[in-house]
C-alpha atoms as a PDB file:
ATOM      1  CA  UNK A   1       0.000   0.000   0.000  1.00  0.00           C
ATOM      2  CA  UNK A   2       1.308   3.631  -0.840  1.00  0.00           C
ATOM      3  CA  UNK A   3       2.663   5.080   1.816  1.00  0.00           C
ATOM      4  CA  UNK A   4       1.557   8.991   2.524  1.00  0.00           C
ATOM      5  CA  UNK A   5       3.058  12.128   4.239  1.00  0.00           C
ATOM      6  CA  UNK A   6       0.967  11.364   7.261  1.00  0.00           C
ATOM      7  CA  UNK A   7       3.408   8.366   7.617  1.00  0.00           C
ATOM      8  CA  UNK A   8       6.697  10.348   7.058  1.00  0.00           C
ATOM      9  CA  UNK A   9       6.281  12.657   9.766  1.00  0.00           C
ATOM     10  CA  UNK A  10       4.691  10.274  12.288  1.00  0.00           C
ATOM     11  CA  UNK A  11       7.553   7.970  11.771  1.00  0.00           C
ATOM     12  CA  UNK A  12      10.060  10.976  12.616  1.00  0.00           C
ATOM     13  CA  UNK A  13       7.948  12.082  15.501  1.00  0.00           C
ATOM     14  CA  UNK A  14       9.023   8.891  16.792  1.00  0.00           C
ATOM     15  CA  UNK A  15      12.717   9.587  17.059  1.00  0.00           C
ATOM     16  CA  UNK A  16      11.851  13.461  17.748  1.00  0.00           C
ATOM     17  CA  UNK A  17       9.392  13.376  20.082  1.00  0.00           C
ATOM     18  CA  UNK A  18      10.013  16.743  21.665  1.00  0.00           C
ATOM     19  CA  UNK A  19       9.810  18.583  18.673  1.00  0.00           C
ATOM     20  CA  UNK A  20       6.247  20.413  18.054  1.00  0.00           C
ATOM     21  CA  UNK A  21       3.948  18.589  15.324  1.00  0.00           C
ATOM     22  CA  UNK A  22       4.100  21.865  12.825  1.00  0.00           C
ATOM     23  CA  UNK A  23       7.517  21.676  12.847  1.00  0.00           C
ATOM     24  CA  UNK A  24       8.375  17.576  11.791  1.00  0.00           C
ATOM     25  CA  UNK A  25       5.967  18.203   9.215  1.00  0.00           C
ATOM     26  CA  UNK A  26       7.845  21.023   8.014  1.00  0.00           C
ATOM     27  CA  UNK A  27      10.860  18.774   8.452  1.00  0.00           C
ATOM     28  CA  UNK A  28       9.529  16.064   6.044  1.00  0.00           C
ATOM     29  CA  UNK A  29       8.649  19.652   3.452  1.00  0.00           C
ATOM     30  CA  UNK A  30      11.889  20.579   3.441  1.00  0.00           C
ATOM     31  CA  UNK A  31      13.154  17.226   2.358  1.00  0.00           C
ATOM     32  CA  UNK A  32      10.373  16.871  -0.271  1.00  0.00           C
ATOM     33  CA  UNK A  33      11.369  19.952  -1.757  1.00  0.00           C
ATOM     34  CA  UNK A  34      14.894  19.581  -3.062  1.00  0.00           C
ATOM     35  CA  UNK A  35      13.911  15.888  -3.953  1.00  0.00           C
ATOM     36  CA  UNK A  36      11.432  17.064  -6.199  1.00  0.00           C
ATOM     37  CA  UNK A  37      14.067  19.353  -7.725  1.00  0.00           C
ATOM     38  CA  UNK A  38      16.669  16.866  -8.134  1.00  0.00           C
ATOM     39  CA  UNK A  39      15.472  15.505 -11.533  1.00  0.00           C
ATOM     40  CA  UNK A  40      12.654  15.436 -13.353  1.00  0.00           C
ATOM     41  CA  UNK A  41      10.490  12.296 -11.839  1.00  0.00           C
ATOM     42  CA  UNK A  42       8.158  10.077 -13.229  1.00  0.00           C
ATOM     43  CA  UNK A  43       5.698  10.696 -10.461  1.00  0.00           C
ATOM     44  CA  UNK A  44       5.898  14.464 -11.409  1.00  0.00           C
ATOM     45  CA  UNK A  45       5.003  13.908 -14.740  1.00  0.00           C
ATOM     46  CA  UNK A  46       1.947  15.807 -15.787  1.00  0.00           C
ATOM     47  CA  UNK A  47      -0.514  16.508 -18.895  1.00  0.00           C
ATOM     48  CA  UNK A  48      -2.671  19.558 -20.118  1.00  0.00           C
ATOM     49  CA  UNK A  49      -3.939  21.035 -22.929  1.00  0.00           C
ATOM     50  CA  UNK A  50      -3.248  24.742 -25.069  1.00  0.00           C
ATOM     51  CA  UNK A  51      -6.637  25.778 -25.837  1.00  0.00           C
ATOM     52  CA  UNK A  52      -6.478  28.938 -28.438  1.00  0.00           C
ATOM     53  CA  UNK A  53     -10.063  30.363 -28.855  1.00  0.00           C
ATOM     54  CA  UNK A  54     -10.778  31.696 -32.688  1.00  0.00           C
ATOM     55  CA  UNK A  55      -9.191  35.963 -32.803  1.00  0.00           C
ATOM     56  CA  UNK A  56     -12.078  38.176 -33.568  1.00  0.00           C
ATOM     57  CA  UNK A  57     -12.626  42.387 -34.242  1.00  0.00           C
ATOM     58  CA  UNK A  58     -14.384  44.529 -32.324  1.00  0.00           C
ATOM     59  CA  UNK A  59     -15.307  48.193 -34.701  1.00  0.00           C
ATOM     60  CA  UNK A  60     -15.756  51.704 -32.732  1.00  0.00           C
ATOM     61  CA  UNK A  61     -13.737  50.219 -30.312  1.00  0.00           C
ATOM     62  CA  UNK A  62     -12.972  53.636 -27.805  1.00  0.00           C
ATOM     63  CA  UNK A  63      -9.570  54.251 -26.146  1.00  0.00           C
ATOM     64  CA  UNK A  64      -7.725  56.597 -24.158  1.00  0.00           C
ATOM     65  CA  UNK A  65      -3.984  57.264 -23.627  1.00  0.00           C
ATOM     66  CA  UNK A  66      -3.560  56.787 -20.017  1.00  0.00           C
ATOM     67  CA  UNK A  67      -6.097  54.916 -19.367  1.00  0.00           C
ATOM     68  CA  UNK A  68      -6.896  51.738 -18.879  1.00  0.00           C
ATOM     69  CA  UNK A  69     -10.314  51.787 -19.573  1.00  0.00           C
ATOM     70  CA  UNK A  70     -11.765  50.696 -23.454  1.00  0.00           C
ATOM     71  CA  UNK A  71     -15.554  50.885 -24.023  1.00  0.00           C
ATOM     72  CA  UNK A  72     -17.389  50.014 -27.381  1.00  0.00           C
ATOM     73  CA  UNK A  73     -21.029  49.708 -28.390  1.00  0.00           C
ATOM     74  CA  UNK A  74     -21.482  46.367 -26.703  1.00  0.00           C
ATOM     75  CA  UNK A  75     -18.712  44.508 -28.438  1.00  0.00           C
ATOM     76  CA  UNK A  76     -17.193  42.611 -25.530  1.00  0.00           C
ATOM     77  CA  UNK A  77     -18.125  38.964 -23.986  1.00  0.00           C
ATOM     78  CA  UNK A  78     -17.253  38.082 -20.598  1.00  0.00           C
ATOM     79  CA  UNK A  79     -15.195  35.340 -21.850  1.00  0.00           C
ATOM     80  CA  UNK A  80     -12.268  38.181 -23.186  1.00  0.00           C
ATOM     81  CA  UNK A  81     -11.051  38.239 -19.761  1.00  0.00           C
ATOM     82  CA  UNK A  82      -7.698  37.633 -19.622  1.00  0.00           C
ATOM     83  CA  UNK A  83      -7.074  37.798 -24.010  1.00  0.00           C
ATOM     84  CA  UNK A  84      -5.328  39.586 -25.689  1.00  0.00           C
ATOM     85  CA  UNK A  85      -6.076  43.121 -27.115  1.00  0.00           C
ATOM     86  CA  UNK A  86      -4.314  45.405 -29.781  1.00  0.00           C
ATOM     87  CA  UNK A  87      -5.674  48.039 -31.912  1.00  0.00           C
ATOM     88  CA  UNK A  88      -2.609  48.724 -33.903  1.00  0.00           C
ATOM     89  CA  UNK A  89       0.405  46.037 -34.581  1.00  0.00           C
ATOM     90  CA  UNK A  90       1.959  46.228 -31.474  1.00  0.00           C
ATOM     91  CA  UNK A  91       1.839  46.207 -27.929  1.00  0.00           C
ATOM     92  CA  UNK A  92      -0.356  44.192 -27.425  1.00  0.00           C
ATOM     93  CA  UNK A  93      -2.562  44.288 -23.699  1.00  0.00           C
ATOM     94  CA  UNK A  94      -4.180  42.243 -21.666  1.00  0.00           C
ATOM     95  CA  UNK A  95      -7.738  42.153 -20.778  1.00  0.00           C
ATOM     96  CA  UNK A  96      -7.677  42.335 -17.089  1.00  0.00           C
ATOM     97  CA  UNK A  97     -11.550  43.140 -16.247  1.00  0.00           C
ATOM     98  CA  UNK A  98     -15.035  42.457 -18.003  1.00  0.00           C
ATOM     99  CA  UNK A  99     -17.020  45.074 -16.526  1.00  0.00           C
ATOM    100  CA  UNK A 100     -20.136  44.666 -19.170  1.00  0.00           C
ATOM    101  CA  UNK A 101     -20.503  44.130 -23.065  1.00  0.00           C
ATOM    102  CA  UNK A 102     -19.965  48.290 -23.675  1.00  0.00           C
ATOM    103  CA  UNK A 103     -16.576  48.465 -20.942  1.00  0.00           C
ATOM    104  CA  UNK A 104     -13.302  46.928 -20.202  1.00  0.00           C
ATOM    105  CA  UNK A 105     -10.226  47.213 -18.567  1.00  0.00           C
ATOM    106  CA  UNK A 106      -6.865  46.979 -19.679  1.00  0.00           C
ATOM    107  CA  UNK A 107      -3.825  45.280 -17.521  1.00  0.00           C
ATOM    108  CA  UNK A 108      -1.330  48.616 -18.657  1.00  0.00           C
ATOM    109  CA  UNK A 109      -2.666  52.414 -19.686  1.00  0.00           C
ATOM    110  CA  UNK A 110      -3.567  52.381 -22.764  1.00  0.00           C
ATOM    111  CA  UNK A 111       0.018  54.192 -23.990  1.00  0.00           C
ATOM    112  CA  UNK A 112      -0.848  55.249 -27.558  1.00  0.00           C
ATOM    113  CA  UNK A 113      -2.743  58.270 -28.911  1.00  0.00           C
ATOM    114  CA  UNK A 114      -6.611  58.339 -28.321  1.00  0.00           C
ATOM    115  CA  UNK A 115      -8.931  56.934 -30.955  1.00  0.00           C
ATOM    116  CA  UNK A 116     -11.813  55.590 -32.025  1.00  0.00           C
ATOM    117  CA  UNK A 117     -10.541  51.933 -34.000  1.00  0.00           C
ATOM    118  CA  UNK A 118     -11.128  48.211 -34.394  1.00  0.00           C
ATOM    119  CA  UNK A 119      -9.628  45.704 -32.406  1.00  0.00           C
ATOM    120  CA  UNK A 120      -8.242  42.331 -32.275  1.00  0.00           C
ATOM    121  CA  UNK A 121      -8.939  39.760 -29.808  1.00  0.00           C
ATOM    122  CA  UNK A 122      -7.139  36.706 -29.593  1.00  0.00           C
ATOM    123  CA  UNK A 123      -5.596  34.240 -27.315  1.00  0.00           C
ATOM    124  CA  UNK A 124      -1.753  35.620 -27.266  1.00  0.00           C
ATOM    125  CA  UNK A 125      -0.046  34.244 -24.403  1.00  0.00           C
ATOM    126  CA  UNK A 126      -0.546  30.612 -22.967  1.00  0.00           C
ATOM    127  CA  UNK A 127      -0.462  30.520 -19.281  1.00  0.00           C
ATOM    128  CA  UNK A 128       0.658  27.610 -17.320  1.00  0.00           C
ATOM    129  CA  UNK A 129      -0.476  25.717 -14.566  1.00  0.00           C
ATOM    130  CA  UNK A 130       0.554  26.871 -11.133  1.00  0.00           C
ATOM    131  CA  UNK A 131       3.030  23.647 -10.878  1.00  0.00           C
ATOM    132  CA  UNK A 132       4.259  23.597 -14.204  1.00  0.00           C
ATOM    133  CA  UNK A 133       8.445  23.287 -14.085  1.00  0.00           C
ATOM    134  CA  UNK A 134       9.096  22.963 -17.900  1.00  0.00           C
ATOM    135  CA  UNK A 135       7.637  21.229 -20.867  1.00  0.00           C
ATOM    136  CA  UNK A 136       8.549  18.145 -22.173  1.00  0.00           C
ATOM    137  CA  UNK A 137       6.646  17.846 -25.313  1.00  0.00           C
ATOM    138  CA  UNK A 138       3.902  20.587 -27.439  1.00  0.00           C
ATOM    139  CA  UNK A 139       2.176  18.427 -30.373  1.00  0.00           C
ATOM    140  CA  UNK A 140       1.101  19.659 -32.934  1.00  0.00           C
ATOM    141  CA  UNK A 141      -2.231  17.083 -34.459  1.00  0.00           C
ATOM    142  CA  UNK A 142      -2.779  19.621 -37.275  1.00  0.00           C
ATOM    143  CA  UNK A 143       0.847  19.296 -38.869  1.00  0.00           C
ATOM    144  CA  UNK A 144       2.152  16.029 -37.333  1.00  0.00           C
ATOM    145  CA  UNK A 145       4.870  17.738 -35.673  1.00  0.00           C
ATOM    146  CA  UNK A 146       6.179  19.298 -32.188  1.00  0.00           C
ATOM    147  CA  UNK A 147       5.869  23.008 -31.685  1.00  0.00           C
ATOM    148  CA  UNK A 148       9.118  24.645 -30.559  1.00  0.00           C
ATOM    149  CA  UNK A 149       8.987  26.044 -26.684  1.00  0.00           C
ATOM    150  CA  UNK A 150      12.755  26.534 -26.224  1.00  0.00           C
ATOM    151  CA  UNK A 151      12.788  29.833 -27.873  1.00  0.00           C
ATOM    152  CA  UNK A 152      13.911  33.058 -26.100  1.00  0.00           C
ATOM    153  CA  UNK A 153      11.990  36.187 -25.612  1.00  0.00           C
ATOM    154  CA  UNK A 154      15.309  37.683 -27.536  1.00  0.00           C
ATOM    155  CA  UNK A 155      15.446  35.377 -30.047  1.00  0.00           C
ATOM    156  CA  UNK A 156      11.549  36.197 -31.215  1.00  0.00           C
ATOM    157  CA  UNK A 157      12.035  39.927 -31.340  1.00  0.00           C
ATOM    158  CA  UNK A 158      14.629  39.486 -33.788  1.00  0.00           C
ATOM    159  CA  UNK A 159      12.596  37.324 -35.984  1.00  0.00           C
ATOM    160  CA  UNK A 160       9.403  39.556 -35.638  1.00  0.00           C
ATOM    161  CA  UNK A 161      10.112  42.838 -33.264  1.00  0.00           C
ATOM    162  CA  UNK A 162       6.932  44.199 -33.629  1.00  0.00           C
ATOM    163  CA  UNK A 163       4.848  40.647 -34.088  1.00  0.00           C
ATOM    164  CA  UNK A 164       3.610  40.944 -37.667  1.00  0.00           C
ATOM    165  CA  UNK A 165       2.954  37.644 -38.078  1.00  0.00           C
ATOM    166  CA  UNK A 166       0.086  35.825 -37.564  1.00  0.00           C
ATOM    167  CA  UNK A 167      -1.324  32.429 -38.932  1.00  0.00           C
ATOM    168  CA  UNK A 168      -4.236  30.107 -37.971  1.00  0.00           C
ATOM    169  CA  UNK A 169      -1.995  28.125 -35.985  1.00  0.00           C
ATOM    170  CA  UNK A 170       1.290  28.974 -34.316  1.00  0.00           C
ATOM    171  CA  UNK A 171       4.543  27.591 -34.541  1.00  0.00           C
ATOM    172  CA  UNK A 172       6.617  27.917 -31.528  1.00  0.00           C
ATOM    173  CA  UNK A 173       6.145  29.420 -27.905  1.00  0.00           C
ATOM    174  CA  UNK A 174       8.327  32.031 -26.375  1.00  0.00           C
ATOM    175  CA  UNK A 175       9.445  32.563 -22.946  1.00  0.00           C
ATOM    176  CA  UNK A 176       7.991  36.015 -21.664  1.00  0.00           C
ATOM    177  CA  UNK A 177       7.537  37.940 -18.263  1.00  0.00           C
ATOM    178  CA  UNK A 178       5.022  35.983 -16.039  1.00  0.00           C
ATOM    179  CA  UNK A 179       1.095  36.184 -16.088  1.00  0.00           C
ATOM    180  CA  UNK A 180      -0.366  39.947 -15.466  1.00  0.00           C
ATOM    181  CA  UNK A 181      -3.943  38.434 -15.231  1.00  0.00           C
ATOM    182  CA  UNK A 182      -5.119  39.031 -12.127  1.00  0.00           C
ATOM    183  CA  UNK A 183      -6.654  35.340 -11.282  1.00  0.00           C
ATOM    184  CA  UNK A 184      -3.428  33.750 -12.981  1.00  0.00           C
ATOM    185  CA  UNK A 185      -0.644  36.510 -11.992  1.00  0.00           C
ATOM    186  CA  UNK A 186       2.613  35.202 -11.256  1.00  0.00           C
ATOM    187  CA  UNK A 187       2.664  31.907 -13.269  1.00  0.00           C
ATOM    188  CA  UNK A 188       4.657  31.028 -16.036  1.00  0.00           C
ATOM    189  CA  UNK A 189       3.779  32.430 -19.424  1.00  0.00           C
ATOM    190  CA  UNK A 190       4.808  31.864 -23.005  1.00  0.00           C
ATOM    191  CA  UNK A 191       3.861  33.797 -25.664  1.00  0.00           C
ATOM    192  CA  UNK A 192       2.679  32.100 -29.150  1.00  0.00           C
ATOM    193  CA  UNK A 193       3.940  32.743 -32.386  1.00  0.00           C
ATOM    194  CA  UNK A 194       2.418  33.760 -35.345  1.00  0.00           C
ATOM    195  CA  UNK A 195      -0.128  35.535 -33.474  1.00  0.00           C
ATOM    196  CA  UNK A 196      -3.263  32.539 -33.727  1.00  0.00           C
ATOM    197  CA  UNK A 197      -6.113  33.282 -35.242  1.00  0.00           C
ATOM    198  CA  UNK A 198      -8.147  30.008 -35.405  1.00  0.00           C
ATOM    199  CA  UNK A 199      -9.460  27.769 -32.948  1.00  0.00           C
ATOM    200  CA  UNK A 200      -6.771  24.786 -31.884  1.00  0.00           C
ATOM    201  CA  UNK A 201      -5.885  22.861 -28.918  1.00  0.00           C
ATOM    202  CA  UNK A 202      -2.362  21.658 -28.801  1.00  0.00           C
ATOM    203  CA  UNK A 203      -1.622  18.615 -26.023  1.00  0.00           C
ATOM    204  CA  UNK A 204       1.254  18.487 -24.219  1.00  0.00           C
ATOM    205  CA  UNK A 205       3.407  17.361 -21.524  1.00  0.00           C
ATOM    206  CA  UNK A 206       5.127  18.673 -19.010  1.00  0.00           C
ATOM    207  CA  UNK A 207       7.169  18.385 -15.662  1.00  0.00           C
ATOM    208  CA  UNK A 208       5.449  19.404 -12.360  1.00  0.00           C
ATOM    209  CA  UNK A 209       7.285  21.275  -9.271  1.00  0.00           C
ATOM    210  CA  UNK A 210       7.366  19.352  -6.057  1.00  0.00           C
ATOM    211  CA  UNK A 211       3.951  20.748  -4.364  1.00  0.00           C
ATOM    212  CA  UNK A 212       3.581  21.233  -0.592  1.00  0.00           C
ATOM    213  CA  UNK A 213       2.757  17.507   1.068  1.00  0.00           C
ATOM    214  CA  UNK A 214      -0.096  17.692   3.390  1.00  0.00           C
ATOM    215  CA  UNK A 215      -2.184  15.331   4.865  1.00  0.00           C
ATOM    216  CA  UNK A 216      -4.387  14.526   1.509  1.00  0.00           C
ATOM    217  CA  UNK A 217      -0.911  13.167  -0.093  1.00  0.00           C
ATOM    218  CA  UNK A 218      -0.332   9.650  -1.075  1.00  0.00           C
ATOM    219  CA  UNK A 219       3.854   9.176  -2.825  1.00  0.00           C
ATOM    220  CA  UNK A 220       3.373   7.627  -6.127  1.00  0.00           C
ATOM    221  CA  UNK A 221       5.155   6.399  -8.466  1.00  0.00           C
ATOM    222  CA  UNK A 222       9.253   5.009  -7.148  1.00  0.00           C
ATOM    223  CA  UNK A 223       8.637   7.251  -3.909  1.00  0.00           C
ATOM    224  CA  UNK A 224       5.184   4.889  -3.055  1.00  0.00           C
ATOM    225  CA  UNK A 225       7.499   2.762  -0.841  1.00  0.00           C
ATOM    226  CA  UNK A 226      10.393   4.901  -0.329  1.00  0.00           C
ATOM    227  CA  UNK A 227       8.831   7.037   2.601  1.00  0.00           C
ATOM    228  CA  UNK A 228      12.263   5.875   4.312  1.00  0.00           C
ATOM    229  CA  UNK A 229      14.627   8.515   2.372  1.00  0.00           C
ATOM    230  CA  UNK A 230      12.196  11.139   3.300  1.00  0.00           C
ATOM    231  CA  UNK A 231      12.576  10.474   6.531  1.00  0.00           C
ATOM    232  CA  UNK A 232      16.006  10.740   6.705  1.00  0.00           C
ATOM    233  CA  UNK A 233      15.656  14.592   5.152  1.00  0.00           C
ATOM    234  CA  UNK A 234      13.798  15.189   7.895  1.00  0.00           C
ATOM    235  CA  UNK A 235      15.685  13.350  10.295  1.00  0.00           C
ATOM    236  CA  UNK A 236      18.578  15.117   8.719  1.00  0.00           C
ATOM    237  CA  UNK A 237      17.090  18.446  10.023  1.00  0.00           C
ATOM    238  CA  UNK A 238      15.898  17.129  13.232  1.00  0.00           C
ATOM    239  CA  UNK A 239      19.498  16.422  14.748  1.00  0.00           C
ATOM    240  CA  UNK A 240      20.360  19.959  13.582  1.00  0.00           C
ATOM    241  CA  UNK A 241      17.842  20.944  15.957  1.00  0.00           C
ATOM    242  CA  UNK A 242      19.185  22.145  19.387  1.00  0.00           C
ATOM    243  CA  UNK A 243      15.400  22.350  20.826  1.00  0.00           C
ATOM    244  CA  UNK A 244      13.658  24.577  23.381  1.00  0.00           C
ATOM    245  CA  UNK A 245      15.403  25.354  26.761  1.00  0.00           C
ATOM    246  CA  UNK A 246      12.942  24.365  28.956  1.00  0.00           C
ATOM    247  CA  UNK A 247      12.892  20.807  26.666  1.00  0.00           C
ATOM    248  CA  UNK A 248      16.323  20.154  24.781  1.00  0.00           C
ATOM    249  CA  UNK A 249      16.208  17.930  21.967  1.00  0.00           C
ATOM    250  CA  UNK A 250      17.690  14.641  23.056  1.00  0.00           C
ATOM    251  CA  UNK A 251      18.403  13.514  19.450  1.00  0.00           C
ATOM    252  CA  UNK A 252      20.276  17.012  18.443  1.00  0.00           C
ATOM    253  CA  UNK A 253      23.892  14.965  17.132  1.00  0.00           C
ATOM    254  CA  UNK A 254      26.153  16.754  14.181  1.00  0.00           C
ATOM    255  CA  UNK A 255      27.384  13.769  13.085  1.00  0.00           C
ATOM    256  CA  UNK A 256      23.930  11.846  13.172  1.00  0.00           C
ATOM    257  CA  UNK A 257      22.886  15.206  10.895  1.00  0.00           C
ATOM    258  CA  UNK A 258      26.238  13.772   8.740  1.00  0.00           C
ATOM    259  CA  UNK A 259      24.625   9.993   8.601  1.00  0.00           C
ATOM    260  CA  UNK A 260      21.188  10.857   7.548  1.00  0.00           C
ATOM    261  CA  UNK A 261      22.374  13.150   5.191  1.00  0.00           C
ATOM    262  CA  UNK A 262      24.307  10.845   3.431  1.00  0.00           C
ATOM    263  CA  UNK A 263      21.356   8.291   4.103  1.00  0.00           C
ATOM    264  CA  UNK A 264      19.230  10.806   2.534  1.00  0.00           C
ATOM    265  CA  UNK A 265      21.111  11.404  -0.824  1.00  0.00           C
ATOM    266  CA  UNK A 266      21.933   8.111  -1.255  1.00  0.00           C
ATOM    267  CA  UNK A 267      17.993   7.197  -1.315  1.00  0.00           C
ATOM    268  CA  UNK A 268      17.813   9.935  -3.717  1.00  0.00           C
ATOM    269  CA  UNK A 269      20.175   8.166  -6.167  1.00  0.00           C
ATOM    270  CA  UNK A 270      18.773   4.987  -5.536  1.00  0.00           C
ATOM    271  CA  UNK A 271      15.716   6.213  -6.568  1.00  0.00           C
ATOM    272  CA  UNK A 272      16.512   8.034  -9.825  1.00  0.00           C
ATOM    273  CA  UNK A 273      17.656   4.597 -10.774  1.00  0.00           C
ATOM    274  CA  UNK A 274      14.309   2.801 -10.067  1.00  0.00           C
ATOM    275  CA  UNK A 275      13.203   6.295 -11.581  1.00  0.00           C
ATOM    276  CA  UNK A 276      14.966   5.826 -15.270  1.00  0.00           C
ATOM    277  CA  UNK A 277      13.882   2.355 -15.533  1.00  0.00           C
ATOM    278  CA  UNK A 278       9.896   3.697 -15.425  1.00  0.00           C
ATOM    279  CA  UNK A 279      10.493   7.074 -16.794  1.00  0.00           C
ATOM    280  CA  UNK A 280      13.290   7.025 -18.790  1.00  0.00           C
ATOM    281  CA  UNK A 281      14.817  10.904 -18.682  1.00  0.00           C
ATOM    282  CA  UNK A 282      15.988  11.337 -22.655  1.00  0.00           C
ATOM    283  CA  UNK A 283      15.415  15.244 -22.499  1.00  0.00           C
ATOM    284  CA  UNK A 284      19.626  15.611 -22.113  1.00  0.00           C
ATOM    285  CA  UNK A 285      19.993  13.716 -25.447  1.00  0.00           C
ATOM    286  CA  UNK A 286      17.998  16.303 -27.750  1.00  0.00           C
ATOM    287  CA  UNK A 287      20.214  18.747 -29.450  1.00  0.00           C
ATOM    288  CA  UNK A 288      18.480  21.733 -29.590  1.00  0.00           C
ATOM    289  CA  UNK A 289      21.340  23.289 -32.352  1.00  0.00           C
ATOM    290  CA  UNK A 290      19.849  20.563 -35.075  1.00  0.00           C
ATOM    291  CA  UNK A 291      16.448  23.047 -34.819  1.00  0.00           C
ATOM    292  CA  UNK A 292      17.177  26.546 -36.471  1.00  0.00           C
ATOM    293  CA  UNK A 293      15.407  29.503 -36.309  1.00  0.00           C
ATOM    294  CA  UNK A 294      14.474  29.477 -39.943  1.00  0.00           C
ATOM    295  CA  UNK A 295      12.906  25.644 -39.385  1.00  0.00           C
ATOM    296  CA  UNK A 296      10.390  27.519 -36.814  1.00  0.00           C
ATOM    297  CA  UNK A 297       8.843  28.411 -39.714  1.00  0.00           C
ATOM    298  CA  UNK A 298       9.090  24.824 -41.498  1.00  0.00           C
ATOM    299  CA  UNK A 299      10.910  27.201 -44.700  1.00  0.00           C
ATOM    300  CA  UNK A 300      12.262  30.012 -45.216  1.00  0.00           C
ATOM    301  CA  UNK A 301       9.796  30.474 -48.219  1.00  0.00           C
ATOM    302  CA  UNK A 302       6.572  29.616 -46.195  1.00  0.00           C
ATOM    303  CA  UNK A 303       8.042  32.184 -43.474  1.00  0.00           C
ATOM    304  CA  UNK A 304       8.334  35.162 -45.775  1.00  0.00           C
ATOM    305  CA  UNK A 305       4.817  34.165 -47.033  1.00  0.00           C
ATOM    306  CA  UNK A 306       3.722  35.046 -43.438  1.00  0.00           C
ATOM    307  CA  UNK A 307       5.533  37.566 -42.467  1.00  0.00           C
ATOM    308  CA  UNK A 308       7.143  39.379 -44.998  1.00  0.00           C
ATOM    309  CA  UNK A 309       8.398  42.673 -43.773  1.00  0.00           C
ATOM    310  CA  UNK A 310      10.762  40.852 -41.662  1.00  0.00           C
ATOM    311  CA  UNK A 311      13.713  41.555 -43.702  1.00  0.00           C
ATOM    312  CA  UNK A 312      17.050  40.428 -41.811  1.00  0.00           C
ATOM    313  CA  UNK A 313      15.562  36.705 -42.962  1.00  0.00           C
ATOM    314  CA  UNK A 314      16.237  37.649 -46.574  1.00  0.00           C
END
């Protein structure tokens, strides 16, 4: 039977039994948390989906420089939260608030020169899931190939500074500054290229971060019966642990701290063996240098069909 965090810190309870409750399971969190980072497990292996909703215009679209209020004659649907908005070719915004069909708001002042204009809606950026780590694989079902998410945020302004581009699909994601949407703000966000314009959904795969343990957690995968190297993190910890004055901590050793530390990472390595034989880890042996720029674009013909004012690909 799986073993859970409820049995990691009551087993190190055991040998600390002075130390508060709060504080072994903090003990067993601590020693979670650079596991998880250690390599990229099989157990934190996850799944989701890039949903792009079809781009559409909005006409008489109202703005003002400075502010981050845009209003039109009933042109907006409560589901543009968090889209992307642009009136010209670049910046592009972010829709932070529906306040009704005729009234938005804007993440940033609006920073160009009033006017009355048409806008584009689309689905710009793709935000991640609050554990996301990194991706291991985009498909793409509608070309039977991967789409590229190892691009820098430097590498895309030189192929299209001011985002001309734009397709019914895109090609490759690229890193950019983390979520400005209120109910997503902070996570990791990537920002497609060609700007979409049709409807897709692109699975993928991806590694998760090492999440808090509490008491709803059950170790899967090699760590199901390996609740033993997590409690020598945490025993690690404890003997570093002088205690309280009024009630010393009988188990507080340096060179007990030295055993289950070495205890501790060898468990580790012993596991990432276990680890390779389910979940092989292959992502080392990809050479990133065999995928060009230009190949983003599958040719350098079909790219300056799309986006032909980019000249420095001449």
């Amino acid at each position: 039977m799986p073993e859970t965090f409820g049995d990691c810190w009551r087993r190190v309870r055991l040998h600390v039994p002075a130390a508060p409750t709060f504080l072994v399971r903090e003990w067993v969190n601590a020693a979670w948390k650079p596991l998880g980072r250690m390599r990229h497990w099989g157990f934190l292996y996850g799944e989701l989906r890039l949903t792009i909703a079809a781009a559409r215009t909005v006409s008489l679209v109202t703005l003002t420089n400075g502010s981050v209020n845009v209003t039109s004659a009933g042109g907006f649907l409560a589901a543009d939260a968090g889209r992307q908005f642009r009136v010209t070719n670049f910046p592009a915004y972010t829709i932070q608030t529906f306040n009704n069909a005729g009234s938005i708001d804007l993440d940033i002042p609006f920073g160009e020169d009033s006017t009355v204009a048409t806008a584009t809606i689309y689905d710009g950026y793709a935000t991640m899931p609050a554990d996301f780590e990194s991706f291991r694989l985009i498909a793409d079902p509608y070309n039977q190939r991967r789409l590229a998410f190892w691009i820098t945020a430097d590498q895309l302004n030189i192929l299209d500074p001011t985002r001309q581009g734009s397709d019914s699909g895109p090609r490759l994601l690229a890193q950019r500054p983390p979520s400005t949407y209120l109910p997503t703000i902070g996570r990791v966000q990537y920002e497609y290229w060609p700007r979409p314009t049709a409807a897709r959904s692109y699975p993928a795969f991806y590694n998760k971060m090492a999440a808090r343990l509490d008491d709803t957690t059950v170790l899967s995968g090699v760590m199901a019966e390996a609740a033993d190297v997590l409690v020598a993190g945490a025993l690690m910890q404890a003997a570093q642990w002088p205690g309280t004055p009024d009630r010393p901590n009988p188990y507080f050793n340096a060179g007990i701290a030295r055993d289950k530390k070495a205890e501790f990472l060898t468990g580790v390595q012993q596991l990432s063996l276990r680890d390779d034989d389910q979940h092989p880890d292959d992502l080392a042996t990809v050479h990133w240098e065999r995928w060009p720029l230009a190949d983003l674009a599958y040719n350098d013909q079909a790219l300056r069909a799309t986006d032909a004012t980019v000249a420095d690909l001449y």
